[in-house]
Protein backbone atom coordinates (compact mmCIF):
# COMPACT_ATOMS: atom_id res chain seq x y z
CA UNK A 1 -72.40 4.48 35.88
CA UNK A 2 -70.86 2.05 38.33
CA UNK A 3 -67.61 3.20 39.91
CA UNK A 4 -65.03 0.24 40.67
CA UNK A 5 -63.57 -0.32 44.70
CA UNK A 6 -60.28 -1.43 46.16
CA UNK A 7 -62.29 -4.86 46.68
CA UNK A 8 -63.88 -5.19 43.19
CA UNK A 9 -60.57 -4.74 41.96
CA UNK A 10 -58.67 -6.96 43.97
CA UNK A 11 -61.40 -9.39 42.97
CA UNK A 12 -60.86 -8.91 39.05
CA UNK A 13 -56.87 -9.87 40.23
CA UNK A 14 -57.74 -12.78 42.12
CA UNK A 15 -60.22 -13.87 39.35
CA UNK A 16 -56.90 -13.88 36.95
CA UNK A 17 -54.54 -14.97 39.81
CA UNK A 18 -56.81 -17.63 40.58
CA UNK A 19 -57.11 -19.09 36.31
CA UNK A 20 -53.65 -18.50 36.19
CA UNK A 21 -52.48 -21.26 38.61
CA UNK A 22 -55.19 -23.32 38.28
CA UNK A 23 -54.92 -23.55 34.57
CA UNK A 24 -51.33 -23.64 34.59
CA UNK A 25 -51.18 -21.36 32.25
CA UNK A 26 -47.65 -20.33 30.90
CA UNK A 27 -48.60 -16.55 31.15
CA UNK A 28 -51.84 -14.32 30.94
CA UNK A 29 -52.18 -10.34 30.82
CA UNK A 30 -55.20 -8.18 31.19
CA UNK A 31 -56.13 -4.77 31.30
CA UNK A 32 -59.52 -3.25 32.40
CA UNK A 33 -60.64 0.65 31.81
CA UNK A 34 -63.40 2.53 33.13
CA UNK A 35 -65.10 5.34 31.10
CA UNK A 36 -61.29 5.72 29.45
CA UNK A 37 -59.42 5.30 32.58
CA UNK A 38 -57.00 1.84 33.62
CA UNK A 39 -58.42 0.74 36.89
CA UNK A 40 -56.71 -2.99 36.81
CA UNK A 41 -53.77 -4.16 34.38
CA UNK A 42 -50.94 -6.40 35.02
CA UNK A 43 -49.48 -9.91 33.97
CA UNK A 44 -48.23 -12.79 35.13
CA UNK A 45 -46.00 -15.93 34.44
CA UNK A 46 -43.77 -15.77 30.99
CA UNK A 47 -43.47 -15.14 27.70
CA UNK A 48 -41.32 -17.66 26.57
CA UNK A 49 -40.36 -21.28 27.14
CA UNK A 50 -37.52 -21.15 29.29
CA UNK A 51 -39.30 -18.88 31.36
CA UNK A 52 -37.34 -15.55 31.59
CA UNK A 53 -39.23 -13.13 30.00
CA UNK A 54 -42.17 -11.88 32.19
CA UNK A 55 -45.08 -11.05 31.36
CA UNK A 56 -47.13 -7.32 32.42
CA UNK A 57 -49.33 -5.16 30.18
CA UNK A 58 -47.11 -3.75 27.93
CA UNK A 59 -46.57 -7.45 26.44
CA UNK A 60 -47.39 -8.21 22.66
CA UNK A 61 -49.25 -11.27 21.97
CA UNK A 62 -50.99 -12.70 19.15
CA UNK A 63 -54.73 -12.48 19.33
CA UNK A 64 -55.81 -14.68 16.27
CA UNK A 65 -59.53 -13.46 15.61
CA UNK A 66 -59.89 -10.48 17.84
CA UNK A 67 -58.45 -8.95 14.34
CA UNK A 68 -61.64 -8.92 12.30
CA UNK A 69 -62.53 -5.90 14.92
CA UNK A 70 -59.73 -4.18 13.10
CA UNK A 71 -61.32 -5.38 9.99
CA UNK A 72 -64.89 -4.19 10.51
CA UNK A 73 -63.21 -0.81 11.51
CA UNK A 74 -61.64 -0.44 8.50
CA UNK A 75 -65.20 -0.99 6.32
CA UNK A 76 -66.77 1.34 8.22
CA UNK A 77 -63.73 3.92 7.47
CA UNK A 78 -64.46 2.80 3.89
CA UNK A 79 -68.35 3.42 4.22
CA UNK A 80 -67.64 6.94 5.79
CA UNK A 81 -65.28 7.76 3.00
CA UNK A 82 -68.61 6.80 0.72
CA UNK A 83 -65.82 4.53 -1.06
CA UNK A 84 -68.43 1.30 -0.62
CA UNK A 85 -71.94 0.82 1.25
CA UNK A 86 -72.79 -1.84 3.49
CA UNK A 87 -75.54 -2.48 1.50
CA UNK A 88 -73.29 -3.03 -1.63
CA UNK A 89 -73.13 -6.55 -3.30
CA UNK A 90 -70.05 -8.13 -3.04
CA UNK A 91 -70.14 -8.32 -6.85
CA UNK A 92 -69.93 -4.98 -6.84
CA UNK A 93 -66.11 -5.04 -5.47
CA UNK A 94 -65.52 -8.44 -6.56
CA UNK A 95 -66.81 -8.72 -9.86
CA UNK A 96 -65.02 -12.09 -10.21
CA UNK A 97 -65.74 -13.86 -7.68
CA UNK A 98 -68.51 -16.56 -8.72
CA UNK A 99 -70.52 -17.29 -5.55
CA UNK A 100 -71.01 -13.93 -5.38
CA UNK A 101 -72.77 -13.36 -8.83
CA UNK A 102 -75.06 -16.32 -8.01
CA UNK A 103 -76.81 -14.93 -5.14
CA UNK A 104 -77.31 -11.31 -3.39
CA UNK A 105 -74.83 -10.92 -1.18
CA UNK A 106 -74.12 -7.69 0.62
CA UNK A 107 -71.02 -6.20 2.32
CA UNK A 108 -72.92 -6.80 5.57
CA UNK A 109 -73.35 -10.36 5.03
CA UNK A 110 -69.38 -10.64 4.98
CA UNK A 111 -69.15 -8.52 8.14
CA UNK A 112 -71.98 -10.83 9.87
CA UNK A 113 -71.04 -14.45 8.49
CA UNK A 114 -74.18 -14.28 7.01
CA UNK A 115 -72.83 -14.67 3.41
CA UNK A 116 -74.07 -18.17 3.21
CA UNK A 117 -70.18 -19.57 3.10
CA UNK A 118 -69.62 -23.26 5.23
CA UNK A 119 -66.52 -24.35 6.67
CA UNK A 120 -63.96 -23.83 3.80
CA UNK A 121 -60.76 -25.21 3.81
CA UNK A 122 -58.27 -22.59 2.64
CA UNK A 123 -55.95 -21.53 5.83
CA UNK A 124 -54.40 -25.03 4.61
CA UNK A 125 -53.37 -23.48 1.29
CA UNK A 126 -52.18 -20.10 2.41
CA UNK A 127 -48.87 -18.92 2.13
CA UNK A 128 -46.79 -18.50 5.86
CA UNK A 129 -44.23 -16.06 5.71
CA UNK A 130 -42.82 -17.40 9.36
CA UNK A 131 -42.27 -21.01 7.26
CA UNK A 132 -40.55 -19.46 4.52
CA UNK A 133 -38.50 -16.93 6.68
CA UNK A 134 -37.61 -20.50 8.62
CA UNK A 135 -36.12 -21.49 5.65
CA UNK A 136 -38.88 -24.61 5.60
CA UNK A 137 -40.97 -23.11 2.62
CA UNK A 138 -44.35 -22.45 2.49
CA UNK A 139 -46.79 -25.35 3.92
CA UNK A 140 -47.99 -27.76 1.81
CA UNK A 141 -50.08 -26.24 -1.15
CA UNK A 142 -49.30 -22.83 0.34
CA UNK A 143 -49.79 -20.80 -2.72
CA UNK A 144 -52.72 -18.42 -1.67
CA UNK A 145 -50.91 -15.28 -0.74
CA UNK A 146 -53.88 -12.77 -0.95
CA UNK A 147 -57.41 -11.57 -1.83
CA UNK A 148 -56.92 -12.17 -5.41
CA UNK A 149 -55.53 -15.41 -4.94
CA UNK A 150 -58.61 -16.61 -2.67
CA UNK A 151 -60.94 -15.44 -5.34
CA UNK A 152 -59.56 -17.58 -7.45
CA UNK A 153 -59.48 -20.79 -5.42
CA UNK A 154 -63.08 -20.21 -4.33
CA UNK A 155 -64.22 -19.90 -7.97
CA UNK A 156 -62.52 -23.34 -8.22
CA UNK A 157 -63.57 -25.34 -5.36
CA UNK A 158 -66.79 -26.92 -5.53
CA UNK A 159 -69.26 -26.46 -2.42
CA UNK A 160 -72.75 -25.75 -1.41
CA UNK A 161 -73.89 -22.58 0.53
CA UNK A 162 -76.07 -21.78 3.23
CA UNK A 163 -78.71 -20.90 1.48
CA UNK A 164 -80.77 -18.32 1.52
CA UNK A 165 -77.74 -15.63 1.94
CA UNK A 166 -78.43 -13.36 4.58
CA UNK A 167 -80.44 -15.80 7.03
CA UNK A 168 -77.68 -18.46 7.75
CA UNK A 169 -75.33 -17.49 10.14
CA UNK A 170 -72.30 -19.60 10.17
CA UNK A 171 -68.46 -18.17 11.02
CA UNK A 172 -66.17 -18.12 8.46
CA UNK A 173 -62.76 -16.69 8.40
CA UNK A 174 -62.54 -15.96 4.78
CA UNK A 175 -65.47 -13.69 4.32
CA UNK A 176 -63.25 -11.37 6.47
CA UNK A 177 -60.25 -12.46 4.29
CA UNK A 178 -62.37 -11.15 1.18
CA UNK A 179 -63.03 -7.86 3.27
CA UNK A 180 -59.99 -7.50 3.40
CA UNK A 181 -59.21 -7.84 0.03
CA UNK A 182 -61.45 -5.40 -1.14
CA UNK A 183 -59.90 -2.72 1.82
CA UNK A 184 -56.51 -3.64 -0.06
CA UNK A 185 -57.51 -2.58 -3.81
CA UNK A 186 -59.19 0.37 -2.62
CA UNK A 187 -56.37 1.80 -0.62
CA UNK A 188 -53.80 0.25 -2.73
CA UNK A 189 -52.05 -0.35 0.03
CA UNK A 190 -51.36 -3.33 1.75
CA UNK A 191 -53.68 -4.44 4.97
CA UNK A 192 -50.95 -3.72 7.51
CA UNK A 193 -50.04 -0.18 5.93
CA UNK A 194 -53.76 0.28 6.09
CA UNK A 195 -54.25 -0.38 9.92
CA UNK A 196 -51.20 1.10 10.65
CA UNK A 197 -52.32 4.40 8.88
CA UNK A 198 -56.53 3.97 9.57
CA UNK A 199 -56.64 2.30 12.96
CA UNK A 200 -53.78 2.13 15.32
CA UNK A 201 -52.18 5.30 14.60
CA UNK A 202 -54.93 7.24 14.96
CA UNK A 203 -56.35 5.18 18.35
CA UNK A 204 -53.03 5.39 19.74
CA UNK A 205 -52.48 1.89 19.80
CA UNK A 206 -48.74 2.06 19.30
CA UNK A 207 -47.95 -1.75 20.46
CA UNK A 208 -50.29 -2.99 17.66
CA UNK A 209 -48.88 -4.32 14.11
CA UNK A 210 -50.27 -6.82 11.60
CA UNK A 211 -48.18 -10.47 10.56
CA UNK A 212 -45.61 -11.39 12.91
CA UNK A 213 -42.81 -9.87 10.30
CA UNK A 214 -43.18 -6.38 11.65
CA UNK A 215 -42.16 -7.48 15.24
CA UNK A 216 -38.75 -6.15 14.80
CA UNK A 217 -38.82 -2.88 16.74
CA UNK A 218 -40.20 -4.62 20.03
CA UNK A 219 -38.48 -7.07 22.87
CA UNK A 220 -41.41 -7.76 25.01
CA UNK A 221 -43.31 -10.26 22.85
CA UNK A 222 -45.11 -13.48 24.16
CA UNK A 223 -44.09 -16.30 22.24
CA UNK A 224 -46.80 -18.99 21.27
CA UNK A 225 -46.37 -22.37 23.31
CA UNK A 226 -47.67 -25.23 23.42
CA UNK A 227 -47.99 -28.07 26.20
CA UNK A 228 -45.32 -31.02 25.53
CA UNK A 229 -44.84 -33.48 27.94
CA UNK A 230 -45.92 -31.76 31.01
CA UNK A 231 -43.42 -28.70 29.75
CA UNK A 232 -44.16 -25.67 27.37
CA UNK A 233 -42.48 -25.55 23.71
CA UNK A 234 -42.28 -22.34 21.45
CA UNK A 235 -44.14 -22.22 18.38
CA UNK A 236 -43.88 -19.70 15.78
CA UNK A 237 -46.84 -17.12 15.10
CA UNK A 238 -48.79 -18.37 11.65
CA UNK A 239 -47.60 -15.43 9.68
CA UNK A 240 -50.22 -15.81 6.49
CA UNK A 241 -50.90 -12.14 4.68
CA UNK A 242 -54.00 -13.86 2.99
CA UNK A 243 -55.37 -13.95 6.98
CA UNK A 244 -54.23 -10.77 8.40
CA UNK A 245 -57.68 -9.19 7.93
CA UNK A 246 -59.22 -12.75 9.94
CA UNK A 247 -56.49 -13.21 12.70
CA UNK A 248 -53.44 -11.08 11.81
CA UNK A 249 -53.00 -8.76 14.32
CA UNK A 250 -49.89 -8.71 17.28
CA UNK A 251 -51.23 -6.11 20.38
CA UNK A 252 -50.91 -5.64 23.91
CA UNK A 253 -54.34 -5.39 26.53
CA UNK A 254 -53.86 -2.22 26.67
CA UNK A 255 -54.08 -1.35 23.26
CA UNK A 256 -56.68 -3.84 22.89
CA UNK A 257 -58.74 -1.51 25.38
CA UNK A 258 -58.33 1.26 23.06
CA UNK A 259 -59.53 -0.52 19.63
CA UNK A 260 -62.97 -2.06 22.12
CA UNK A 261 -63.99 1.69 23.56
CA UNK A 262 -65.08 3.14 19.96
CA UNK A 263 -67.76 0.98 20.47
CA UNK A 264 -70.35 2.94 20.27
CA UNK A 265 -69.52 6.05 21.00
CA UNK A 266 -67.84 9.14 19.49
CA UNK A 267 -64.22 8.48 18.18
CA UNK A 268 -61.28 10.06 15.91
CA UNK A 269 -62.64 8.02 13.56
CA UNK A 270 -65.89 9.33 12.72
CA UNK A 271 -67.69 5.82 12.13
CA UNK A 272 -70.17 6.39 15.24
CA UNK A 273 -73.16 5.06 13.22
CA UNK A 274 -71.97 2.09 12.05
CA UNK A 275 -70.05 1.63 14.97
CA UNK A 276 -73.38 1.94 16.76
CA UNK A 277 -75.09 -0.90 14.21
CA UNK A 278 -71.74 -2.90 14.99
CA UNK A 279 -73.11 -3.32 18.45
CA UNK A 280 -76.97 -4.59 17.55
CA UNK A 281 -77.55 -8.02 16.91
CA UNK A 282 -77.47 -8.53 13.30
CA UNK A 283 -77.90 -12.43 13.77
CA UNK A 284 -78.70 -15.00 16.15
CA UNK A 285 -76.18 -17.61 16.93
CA UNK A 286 -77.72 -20.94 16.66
CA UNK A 287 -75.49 -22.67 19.78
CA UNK A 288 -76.94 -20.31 22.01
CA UNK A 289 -80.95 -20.26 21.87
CA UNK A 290 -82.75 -17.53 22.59
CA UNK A 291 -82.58 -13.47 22.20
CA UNK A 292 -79.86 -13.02 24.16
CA UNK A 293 -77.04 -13.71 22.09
CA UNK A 294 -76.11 -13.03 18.25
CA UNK A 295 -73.29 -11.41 16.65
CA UNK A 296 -73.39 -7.69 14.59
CA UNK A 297 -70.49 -6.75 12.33
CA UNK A 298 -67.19 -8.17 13.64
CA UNK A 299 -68.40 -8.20 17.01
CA UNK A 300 -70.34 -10.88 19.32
CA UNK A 301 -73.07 -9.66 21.48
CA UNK A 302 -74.60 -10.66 24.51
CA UNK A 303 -77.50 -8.92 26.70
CA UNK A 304 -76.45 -9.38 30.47
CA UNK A 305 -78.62 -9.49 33.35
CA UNK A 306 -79.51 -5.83 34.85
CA UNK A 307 -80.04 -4.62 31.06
CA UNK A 308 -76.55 -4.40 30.55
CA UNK A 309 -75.11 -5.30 26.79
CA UNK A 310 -71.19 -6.80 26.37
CA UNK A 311 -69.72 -6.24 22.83
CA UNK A 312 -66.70 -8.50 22.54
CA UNK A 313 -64.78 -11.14 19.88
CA UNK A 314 -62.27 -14.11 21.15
CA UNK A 315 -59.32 -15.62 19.02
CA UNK A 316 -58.42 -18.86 19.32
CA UNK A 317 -55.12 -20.35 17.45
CA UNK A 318 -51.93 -22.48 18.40
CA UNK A 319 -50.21 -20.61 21.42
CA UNK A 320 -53.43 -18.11 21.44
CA UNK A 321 -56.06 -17.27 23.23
CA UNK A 322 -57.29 -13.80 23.44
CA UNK A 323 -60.58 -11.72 24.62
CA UNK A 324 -61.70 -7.88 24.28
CA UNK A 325 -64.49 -6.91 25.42
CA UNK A 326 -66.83 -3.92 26.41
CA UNK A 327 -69.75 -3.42 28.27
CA UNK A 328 -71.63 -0.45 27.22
CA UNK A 329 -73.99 0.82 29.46
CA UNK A 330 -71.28 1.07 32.03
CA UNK A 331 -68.37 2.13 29.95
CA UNK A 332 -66.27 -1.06 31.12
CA UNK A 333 -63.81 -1.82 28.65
CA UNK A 334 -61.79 -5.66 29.43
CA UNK A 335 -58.72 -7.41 27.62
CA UNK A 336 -56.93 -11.19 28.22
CA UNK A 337 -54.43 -12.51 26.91
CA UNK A 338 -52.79 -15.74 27.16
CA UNK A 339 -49.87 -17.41 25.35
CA UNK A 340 -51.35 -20.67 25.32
CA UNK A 341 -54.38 -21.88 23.01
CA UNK A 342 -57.32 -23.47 24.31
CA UNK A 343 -57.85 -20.95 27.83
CA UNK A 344 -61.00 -20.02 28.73
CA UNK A 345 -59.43 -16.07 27.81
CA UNK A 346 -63.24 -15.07 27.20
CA UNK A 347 -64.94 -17.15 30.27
CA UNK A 348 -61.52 -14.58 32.21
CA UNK A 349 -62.78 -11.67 30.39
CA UNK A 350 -66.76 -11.61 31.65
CA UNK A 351 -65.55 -12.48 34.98
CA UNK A 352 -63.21 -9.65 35.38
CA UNK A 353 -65.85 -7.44 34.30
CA UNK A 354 -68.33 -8.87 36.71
CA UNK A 355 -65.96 -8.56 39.92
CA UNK A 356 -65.54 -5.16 38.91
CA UNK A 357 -68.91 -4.01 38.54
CA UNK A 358 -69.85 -6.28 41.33
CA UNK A 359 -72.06 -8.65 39.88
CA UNK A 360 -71.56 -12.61 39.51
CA UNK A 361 -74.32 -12.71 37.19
CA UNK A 362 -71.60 -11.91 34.33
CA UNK A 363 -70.32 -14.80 33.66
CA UNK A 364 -69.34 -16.81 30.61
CA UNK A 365 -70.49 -19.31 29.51
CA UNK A 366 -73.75 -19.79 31.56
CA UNK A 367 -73.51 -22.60 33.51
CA UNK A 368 -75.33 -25.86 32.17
CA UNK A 369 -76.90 -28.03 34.90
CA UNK A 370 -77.25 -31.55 33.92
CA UNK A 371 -75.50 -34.68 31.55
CA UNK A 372 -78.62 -36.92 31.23
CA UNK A 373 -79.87 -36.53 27.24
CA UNK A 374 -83.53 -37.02 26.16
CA UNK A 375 -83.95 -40.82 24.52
CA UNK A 376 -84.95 -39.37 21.49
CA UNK A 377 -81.64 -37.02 21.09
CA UNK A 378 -79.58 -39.89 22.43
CA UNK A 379 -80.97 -42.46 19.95
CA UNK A 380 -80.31 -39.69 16.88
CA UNK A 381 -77.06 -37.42 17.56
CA UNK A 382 -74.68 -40.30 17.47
CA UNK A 383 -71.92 -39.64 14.29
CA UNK A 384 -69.80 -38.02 12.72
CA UNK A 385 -69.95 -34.28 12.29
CA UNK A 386 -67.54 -31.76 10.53
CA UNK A 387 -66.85 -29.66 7.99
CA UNK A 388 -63.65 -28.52 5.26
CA UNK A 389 -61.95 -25.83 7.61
CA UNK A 390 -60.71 -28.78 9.56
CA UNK A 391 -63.47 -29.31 12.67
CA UNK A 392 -64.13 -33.00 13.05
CA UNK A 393 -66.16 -34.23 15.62
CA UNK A 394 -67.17 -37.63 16.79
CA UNK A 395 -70.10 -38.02 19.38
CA UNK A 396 -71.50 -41.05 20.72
CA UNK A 397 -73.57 -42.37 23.80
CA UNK A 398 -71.24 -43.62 27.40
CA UNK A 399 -75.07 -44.87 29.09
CA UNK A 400 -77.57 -42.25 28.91
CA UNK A 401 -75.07 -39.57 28.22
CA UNK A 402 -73.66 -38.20 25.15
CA UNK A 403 -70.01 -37.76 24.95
CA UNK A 404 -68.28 -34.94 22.07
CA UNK A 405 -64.14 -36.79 20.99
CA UNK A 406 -62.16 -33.37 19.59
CA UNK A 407 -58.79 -33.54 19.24
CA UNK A 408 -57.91 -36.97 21.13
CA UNK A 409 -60.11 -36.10 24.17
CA UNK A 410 -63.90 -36.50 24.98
CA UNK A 411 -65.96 -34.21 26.82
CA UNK A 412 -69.25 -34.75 27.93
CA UNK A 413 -72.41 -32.59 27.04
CA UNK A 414 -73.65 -30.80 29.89
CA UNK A 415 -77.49 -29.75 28.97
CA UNK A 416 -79.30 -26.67 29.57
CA UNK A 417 -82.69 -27.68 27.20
CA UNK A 418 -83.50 -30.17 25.27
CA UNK A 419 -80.59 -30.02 22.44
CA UNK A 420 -78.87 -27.23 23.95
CA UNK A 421 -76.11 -26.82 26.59
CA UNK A 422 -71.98 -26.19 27.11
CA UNK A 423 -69.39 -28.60 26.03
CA UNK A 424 -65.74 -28.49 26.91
CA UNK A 425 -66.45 -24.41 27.70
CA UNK A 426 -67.81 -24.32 24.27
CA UNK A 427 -71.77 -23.28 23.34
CA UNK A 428 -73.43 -26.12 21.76
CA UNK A 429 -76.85 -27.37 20.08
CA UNK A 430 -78.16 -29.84 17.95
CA UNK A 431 -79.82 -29.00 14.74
CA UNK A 432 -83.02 -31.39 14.10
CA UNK A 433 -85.43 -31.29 11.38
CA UNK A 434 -89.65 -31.71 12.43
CA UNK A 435 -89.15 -35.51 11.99
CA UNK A 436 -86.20 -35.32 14.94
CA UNK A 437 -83.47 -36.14 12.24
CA UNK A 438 -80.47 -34.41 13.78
CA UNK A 439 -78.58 -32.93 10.41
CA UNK A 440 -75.31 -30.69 12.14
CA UNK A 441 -73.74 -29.78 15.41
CA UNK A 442 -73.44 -26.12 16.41
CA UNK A 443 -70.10 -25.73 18.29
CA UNK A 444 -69.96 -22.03 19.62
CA UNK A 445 -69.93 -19.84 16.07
CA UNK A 446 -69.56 -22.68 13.50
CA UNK A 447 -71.83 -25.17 12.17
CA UNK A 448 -70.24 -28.76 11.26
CA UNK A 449 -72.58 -30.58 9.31
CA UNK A 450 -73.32 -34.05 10.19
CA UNK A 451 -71.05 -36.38 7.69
């Protein structure tokens, strides 16, 4: 195994120094360990709008998706305790929910968004404690509060899968929002009493707590901003119990360090086997061609250059942007985070790792080489493309490039094949049927259909 230097870890500083002021970011934290020991952690900038809090190691922040580790944990404690298989149907543990009943889907379909579910739409009916505790009520429609609840809305709401289950791969927060339903009835506890008493406790992570309510006993706590007018505003964490088990969680780097390193090896909690199958490729993603990249249970996976494998998940919400990640072979565990959404946290992450270990190979994402688009991709991938969680894109042609509008902005597509490339630091790829009919966009995880 590679042992880190005084200059590979002054490089993994500067790396972070270096996004930090470039980015102006409001403030960033990170944490690296080597075969269990802290070789670089630190923070910089602040944790809150008027800028007085600092920001170092120690520093809670929410990290949005980086949860449905936590969540995949927590299946496999169920799996050990023989209380479920992965190879269960959902029915089997959700005997109401319809979808399920129609098709074979397996507990490992849920853990590898390979369940068949598209973009659904209900994080804009769930409940947010932080609105009510506001005094503003809950948002608009906000009555889904839990498993139960998105059972039932899912048995009414009307959409097509991605069919055939188990071959589709396509992201989707509420399969893990069903896991964790299940986790919940067979505890009969509720998710946060669950990781308290099944995950952080016993990993030590002692800076770690699900839904923004149980923030009381800490100070140092990174507040969500956002960018207004060239200054930062607060924002309040999204505080919905129906999404703890997708995006719940409040941790610091370091702690963060200690939920990555079970992966795959020997642990207090006695899931080394399917902690092991965590870390295989389970299924390809389809913005990012090739063998090299897929995603197991809970967990993204890419093969690096010099036969190395990283084992990570990013979260990405309002005031968020997160990273863990772990490199296996070397025992090189990494963890960003940033109070501010839309940083490259993960792009931070595989750079750290490859300062420390020496090699600039690691890098995310790969660099893409060229605008200019094929006529025939050109003359078909102009529209509209989107889907019912809220991801609308518009692409059209600027000459012969293609050009992605998100969110008020465009971005051009920067190719590394044919249909395939990068996009404001975001995997891409066109889908296209034999005849060269372009039918969905591929942005990083999701699929958005073309409308």
């Amino acid at each position: 195994m590679t042992e880190t230097t005084a200059m590979t870890r002054d490089a993994a500083q500067a790396t972070v120094q270096r996004h930090f002021q470039q980015l102006d970011l409001p403030g960033i934290a990170y944490c690296a360990t080597l075969q269990g020991t802290e070789v670089v952690a630190g923070g910089l900038g602040h944790g809150d709008a008027p800028a007085q809090r600092p920001i170092d190691a120690d520093t809670l922040f929410g990290v949005a998706s980086v949860t449905k580790i936590v969540t995949a944990i927590l299946t496999m404690v169920a799996a050990r305790e023989q209380r479920l298989s992965l190879e269960d149907r959902v029915s089997a543990h959700l005997p109401d929910l319809k979808v399920a009943k129609d098709a074979p889907m397996l507990i490992r379909h849920l853990l590898s968004h390979s369940a068949g579910f598209p973009g659904l739409p209900f994080r804009f009916r769930a409940r947010d404690l932080a609105s009510d505790a506001q005094g503003h009520g809950a948002v608009a429609g906000g009555e889904l509060l839990d498993g139960g609840d998105l059972v039932a809305a899912m048995n009414a709401y009307a959409f097509d899968g991605l069919m055939p289950v188990g071959e589709t791969f396509n992201y989707c927060n509420e399969a893990f929002c069903l896991l964790g339903g299940m986790i919940e009835i067979m505890n009969g506890m509720t998710y946060p009493q669950i990781a308290d008493e099944q995950v952080f406790a016993p990993l030590g992570m002692n800076r770690s707590v699900i839904g923004s309510a149980r923030l009381s006993p800490f100070s140092n706590i990174a507040v969500p901003l956002v960018r207004r007018d060239g200054a930062f505003g607060a924002t309040e964490f999204w505080d919905a119990p129906l999404f703890y088990p997708a995006g719940g969680m409040v941790t610091t780097v370091r702690d963060m360090t200690r939920l990555i390193d079970i992966f795959p090896k020997r642990s207090v909690l006695g899931v080394e086997a399917m902690a092991s199958r965590a870390c295989s490729i389970d299924h390809y993603v389809p913005a990012r061609p090739g063998k090299q990249c897929g995603y197991g249970f809970g967990l993204e996976v890419t093969h690096l250059p010099g036969g190395r494998t990283m084992v990570w998940h990013s979260g990405q919400r309002t005031g968020i942007s997160s990273f863990v990640g772990k490199i296996i072979e070397e025992d090189l565990c990494v963890a960003v985070c940033i109070n501010l959404a839309d940083a490259p946290a993960a792009g931070i992450g595989f750079r750290m790792a490859g300062d420390l270990l020496g090699d600039a190979r690691i890098r995310w994402p790969r660099r893409a080489t060229r605008v200019c688009v094929t006529a025939d991709l050109l003359a078909s991938a102009v529209g509209v493309y989107g889907t019912d969680e809220g991801f609308h894109v518009r692409v059209f042609a600027v000459q012969d490039r293609l050009t992605m509008n998100f969110r008020s902005r465009d971005h051009d597509f920067v190719f590394h094949g044919d249909d395939w490339g990068v996009v404001d630091g975001q995997t891409f790829r066109f889908l296209r049927t034999a005849e060269n009919t372009v039918t969905a966009l591929t942005l990083d995880l999701r699929r958005l259909p073309r409308l």
